[in-house]
N, C-alpha and C. Protein backbone atom coordinates (compact mmCIF):
# COMPACT_ATOMS: atom_id res chain seq x y z
N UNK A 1 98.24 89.72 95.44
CA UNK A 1 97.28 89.67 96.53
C UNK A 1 96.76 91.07 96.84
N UNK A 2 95.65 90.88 97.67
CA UNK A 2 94.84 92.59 97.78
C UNK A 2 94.82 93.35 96.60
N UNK A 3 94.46 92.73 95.16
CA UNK A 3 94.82 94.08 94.26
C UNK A 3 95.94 94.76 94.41
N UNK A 4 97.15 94.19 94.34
CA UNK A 4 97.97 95.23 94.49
C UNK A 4 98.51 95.61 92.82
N UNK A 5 98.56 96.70 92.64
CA UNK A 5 98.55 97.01 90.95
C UNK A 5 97.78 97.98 90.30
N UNK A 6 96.64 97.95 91.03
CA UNK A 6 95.27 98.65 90.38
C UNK A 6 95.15 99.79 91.20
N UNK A 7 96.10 100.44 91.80
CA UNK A 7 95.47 101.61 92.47
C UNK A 7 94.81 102.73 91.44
N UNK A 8 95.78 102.63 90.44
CA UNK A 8 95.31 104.04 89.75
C UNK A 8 93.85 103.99 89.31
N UNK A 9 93.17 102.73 88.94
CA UNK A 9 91.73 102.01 88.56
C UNK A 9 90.94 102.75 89.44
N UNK A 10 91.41 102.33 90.72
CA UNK A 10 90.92 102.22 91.77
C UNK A 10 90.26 103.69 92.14
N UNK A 11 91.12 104.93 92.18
CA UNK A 11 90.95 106.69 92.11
C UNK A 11 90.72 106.88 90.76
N UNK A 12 90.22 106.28 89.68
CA UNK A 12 89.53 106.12 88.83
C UNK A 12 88.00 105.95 88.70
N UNK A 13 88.02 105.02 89.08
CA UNK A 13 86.63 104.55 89.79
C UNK A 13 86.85 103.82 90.78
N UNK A 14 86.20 104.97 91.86
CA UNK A 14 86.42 104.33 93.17
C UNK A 14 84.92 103.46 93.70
N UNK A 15 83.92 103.72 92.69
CA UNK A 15 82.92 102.49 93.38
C UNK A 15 82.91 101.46 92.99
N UNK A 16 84.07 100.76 91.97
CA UNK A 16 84.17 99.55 91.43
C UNK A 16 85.12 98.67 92.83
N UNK A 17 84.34 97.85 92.69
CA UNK A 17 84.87 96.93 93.95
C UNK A 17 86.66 96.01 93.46
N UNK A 18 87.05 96.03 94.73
CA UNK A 18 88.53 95.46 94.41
C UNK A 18 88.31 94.39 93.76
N UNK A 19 87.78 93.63 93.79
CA UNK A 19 88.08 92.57 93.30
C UNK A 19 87.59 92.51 91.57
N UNK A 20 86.88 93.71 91.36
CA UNK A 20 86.56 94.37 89.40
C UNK A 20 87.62 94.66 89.42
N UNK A 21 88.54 95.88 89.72
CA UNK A 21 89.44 96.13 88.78
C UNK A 21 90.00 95.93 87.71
N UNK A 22 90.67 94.56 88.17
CA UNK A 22 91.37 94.12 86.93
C UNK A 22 90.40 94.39 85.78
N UNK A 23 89.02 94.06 85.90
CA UNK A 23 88.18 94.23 84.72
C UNK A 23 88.55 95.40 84.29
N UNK A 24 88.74 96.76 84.97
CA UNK A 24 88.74 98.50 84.52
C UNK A 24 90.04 98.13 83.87
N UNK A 25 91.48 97.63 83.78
CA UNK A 25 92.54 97.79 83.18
C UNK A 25 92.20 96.48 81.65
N UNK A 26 91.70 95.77 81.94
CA UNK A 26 90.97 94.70 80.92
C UNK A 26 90.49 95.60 79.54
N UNK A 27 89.32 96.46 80.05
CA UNK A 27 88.83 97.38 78.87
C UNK A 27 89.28 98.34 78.90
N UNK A 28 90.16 99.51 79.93
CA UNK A 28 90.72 100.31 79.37
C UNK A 28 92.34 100.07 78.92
N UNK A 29 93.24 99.19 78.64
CA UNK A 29 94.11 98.87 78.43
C UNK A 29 95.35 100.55 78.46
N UNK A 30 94.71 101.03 77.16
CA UNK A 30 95.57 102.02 76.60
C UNK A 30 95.70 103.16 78.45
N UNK A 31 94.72 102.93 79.09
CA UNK A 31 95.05 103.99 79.64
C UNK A 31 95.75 103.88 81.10
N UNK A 32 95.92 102.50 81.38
CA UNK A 32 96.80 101.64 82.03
C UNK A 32 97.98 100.58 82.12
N UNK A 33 98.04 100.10 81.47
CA UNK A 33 98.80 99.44 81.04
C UNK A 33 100.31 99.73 81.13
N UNK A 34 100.71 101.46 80.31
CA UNK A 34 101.82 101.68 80.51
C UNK A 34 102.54 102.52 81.39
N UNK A 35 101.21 102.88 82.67
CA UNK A 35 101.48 103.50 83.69
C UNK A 35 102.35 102.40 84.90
N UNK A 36 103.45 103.28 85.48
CA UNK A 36 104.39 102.20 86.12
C UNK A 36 103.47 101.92 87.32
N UNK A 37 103.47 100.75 87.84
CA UNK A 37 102.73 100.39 88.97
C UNK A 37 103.28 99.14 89.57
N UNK A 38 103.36 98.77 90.87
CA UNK A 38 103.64 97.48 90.88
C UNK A 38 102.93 96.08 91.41
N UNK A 39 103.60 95.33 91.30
CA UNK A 39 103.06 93.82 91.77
C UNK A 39 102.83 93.21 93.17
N UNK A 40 103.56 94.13 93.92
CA UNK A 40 104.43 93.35 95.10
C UNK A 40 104.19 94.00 95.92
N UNK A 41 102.95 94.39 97.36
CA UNK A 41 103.63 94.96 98.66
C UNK A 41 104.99 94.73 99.26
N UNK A 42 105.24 93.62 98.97
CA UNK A 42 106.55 93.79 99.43
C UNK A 42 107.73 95.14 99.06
N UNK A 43 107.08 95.10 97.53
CA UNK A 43 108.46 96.22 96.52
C UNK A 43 107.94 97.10 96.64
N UNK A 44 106.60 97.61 97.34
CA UNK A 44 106.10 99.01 97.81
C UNK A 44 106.65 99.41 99.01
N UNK A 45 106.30 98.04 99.84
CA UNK A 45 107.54 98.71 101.22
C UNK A 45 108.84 98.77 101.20
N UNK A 46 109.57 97.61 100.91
CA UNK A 46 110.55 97.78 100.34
C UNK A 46 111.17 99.48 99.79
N UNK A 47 110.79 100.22 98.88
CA UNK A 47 111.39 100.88 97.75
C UNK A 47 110.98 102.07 98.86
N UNK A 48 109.51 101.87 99.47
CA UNK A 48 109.58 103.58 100.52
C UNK A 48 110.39 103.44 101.27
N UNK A 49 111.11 102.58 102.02
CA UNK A 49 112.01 102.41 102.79
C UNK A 49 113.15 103.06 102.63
N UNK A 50 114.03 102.38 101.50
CA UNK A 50 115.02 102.71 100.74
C UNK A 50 115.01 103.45 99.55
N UNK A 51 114.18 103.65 99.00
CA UNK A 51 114.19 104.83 98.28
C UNK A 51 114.37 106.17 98.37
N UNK A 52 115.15 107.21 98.60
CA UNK A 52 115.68 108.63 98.76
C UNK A 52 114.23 109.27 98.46
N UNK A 53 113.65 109.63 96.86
CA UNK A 53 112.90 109.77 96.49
C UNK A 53 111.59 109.94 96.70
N UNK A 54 111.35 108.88 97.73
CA UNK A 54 110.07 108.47 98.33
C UNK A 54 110.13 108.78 99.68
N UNK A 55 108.78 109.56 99.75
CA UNK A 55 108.87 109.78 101.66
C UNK A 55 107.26 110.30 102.17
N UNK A 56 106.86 110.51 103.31
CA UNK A 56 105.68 110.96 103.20
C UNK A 56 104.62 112.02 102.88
N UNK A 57 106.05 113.12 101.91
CA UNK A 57 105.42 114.28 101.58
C UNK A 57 105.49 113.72 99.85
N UNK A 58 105.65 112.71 99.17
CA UNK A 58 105.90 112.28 97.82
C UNK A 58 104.19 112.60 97.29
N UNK A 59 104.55 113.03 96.24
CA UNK A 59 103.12 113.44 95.75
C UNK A 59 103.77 112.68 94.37
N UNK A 60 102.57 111.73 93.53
CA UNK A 60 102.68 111.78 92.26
C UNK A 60 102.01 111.70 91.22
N UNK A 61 102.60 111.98 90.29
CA UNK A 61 101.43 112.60 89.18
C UNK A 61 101.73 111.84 88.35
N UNK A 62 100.75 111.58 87.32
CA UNK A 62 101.02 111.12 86.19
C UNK A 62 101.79 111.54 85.07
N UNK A 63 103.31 111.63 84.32
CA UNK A 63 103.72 111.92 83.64
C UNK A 63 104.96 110.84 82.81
N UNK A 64 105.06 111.63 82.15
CA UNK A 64 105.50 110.94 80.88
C UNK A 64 107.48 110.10 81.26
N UNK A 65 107.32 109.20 81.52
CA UNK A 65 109.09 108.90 81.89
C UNK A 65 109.78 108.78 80.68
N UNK A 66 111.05 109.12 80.91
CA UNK A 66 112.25 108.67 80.05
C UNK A 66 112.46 107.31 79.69
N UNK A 67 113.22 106.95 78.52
CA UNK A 67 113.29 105.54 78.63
C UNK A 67 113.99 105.05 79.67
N UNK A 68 115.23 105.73 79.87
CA UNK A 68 115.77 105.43 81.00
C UNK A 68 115.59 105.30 82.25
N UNK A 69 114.48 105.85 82.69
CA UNK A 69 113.85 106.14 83.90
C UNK A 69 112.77 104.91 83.87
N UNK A 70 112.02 104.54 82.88
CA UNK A 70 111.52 102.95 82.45
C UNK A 70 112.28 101.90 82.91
N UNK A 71 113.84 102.23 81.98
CA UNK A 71 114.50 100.86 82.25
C UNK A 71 114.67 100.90 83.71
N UNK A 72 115.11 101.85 84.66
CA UNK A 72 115.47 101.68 86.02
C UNK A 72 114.37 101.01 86.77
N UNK A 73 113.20 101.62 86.36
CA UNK A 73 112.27 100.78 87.24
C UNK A 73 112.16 99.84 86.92
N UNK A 74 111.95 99.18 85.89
CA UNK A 74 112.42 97.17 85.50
C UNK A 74 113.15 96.54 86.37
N UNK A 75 114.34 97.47 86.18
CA UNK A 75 115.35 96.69 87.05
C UNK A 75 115.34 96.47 88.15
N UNK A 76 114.60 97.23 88.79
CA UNK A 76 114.44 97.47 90.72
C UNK A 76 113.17 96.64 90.51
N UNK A 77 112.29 96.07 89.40
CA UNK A 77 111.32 95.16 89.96
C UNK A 77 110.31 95.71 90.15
N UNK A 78 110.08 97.38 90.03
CA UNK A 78 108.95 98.10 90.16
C UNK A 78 108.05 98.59 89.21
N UNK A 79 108.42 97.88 87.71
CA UNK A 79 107.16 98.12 87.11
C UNK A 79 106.98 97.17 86.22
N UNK A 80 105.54 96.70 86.32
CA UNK A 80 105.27 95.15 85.42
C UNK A 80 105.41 95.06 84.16
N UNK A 81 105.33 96.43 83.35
CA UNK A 81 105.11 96.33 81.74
C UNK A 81 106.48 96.90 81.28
């Protein structure tokens, strides 16, 4: 619901309307797809809550994760691919 998923699309091209997005991850695949993002406001509030990590000075960038750092986010439910 609300696009939740597509932010990065979104500060991508921000005059494509919410409800395109999905189209911007559709044709750019490669350049989304394996960026972690999630499904769920819920697991967004959720994870700032309880997450150590996360707080309101969290800045993040795009970079390259570990596999391990992949698998953790699977497991917590926080990333779709």
């Amino acid at each position: 619901t609300y696009h939740v998923g597509y932010h990065n699309e979104h500060h991508d091209f921000p005059f494509v309307t919410g409800k395109n997005l999905h189209l911007v991850r559709k044709k750019a695949p490669e350049f989304y797809d394996d960026i972690p993002h999630y499904h769920s406001w819920i697991k967004v509030i959720w994870d700032y809550i309880v997450d150590e990590k996360i707080s309101p000075f969290s800045r993040v960038k795009r970079v390259t994760l570990s596999e391990e750092e992949i698998a953790e986010m699977k497991a917590r439910g926080g990333l779709v691919k």
